[in-house]
C-alpha atoms as a PDB file:
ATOM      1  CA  UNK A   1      81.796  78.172 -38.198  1.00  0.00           C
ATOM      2  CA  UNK A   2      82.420  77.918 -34.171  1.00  0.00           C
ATOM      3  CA  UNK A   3      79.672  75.543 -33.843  1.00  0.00           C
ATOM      4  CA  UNK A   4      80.441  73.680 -36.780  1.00  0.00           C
ATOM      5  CA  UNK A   5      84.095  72.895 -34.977  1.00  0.00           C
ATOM      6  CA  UNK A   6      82.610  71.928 -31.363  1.00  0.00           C
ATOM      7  CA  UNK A   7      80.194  69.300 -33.064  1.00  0.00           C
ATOM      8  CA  UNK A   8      83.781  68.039 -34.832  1.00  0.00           C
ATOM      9  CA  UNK A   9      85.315  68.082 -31.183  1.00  0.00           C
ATOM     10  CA  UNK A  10      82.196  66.248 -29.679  1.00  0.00           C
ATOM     11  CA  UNK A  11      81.988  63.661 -32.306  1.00  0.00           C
ATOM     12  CA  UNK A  12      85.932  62.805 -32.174  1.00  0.00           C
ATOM     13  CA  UNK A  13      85.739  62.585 -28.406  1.00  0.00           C
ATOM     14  CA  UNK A  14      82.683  60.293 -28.414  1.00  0.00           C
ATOM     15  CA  UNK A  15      84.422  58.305 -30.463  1.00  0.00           C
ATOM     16  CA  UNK A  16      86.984  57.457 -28.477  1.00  0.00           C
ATOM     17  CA  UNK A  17      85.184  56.883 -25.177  1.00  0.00           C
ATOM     18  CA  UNK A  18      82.171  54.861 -26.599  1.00  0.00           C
ATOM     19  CA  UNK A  19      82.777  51.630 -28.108  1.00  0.00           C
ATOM     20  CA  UNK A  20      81.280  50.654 -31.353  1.00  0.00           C
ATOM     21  CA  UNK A  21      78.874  47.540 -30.237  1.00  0.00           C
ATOM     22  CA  UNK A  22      77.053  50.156 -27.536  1.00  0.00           C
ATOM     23  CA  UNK A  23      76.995  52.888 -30.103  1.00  0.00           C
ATOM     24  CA  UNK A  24      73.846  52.145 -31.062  1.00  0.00           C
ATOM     25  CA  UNK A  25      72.857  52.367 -27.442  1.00  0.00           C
ATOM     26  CA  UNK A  26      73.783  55.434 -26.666  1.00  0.00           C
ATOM     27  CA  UNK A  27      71.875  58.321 -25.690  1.00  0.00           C
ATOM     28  CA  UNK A  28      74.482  60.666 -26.503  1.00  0.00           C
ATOM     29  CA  UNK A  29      75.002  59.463 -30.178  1.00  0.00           C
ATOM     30  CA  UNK A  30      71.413  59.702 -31.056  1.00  0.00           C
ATOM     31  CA  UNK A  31      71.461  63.167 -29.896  1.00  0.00           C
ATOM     32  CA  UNK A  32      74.622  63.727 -31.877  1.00  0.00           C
ATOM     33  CA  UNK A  33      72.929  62.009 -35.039  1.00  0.00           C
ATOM     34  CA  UNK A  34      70.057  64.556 -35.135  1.00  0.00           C
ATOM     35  CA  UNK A  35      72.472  67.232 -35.209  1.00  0.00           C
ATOM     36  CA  UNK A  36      74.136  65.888 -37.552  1.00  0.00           C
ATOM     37  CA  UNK A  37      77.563  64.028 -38.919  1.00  0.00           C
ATOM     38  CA  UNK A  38      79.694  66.993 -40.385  1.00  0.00           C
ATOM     39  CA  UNK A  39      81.766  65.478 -43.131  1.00  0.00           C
ATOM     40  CA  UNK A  40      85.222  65.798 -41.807  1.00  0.00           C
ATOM     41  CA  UNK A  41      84.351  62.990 -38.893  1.00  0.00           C
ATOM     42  CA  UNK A  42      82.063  60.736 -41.607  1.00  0.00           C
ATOM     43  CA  UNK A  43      85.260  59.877 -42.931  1.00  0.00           C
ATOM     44  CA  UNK A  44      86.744  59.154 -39.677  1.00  0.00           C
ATOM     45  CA  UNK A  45      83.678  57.178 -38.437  1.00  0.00           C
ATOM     46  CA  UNK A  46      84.045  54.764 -42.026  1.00  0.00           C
ATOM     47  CA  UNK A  47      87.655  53.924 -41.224  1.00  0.00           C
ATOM     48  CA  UNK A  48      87.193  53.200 -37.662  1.00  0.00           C
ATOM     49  CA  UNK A  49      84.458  50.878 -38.495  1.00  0.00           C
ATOM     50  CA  UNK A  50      85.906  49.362 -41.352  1.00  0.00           C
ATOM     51  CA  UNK A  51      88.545  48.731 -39.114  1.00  0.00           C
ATOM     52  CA  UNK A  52      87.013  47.134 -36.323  1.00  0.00           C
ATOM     53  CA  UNK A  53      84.717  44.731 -38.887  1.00  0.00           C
ATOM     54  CA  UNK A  54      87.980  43.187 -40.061  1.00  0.00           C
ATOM     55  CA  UNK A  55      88.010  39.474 -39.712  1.00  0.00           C
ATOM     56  CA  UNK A  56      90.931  38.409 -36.282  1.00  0.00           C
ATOM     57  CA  UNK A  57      93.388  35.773 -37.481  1.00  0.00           C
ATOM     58  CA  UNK A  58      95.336  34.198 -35.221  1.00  0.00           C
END
């Protein structure tokens, strides 16, 4: 159950310190993606990019 939290803590702080284009990138989010997504962040993840893929008006 402890570990289960950290990787929650890890992904929401990766999160906000890597931006979405250099995701893909990143060493530190392929680690995280073998470990695995636990479903209380996959939620987060689809807002935050369903956010950012939102057509800018001006």
């Amino acid at each position: 159950m402890e570990e289960h939290k950290q990787r929650e803590l890890r992904w929401i702080a990766l999160m906000s310190s890597v931006p979405a284009p250099q995701a893909r990138k990143s060493k530190k989010v392929k680690k995280l993606l073998v470990e695995g997504v636990p479903s209380s962040v996959r939620y987060l993840i689809s807002i935050s990019s369903a956010v950012e893929n939102q057509p800018k008006y001006d």
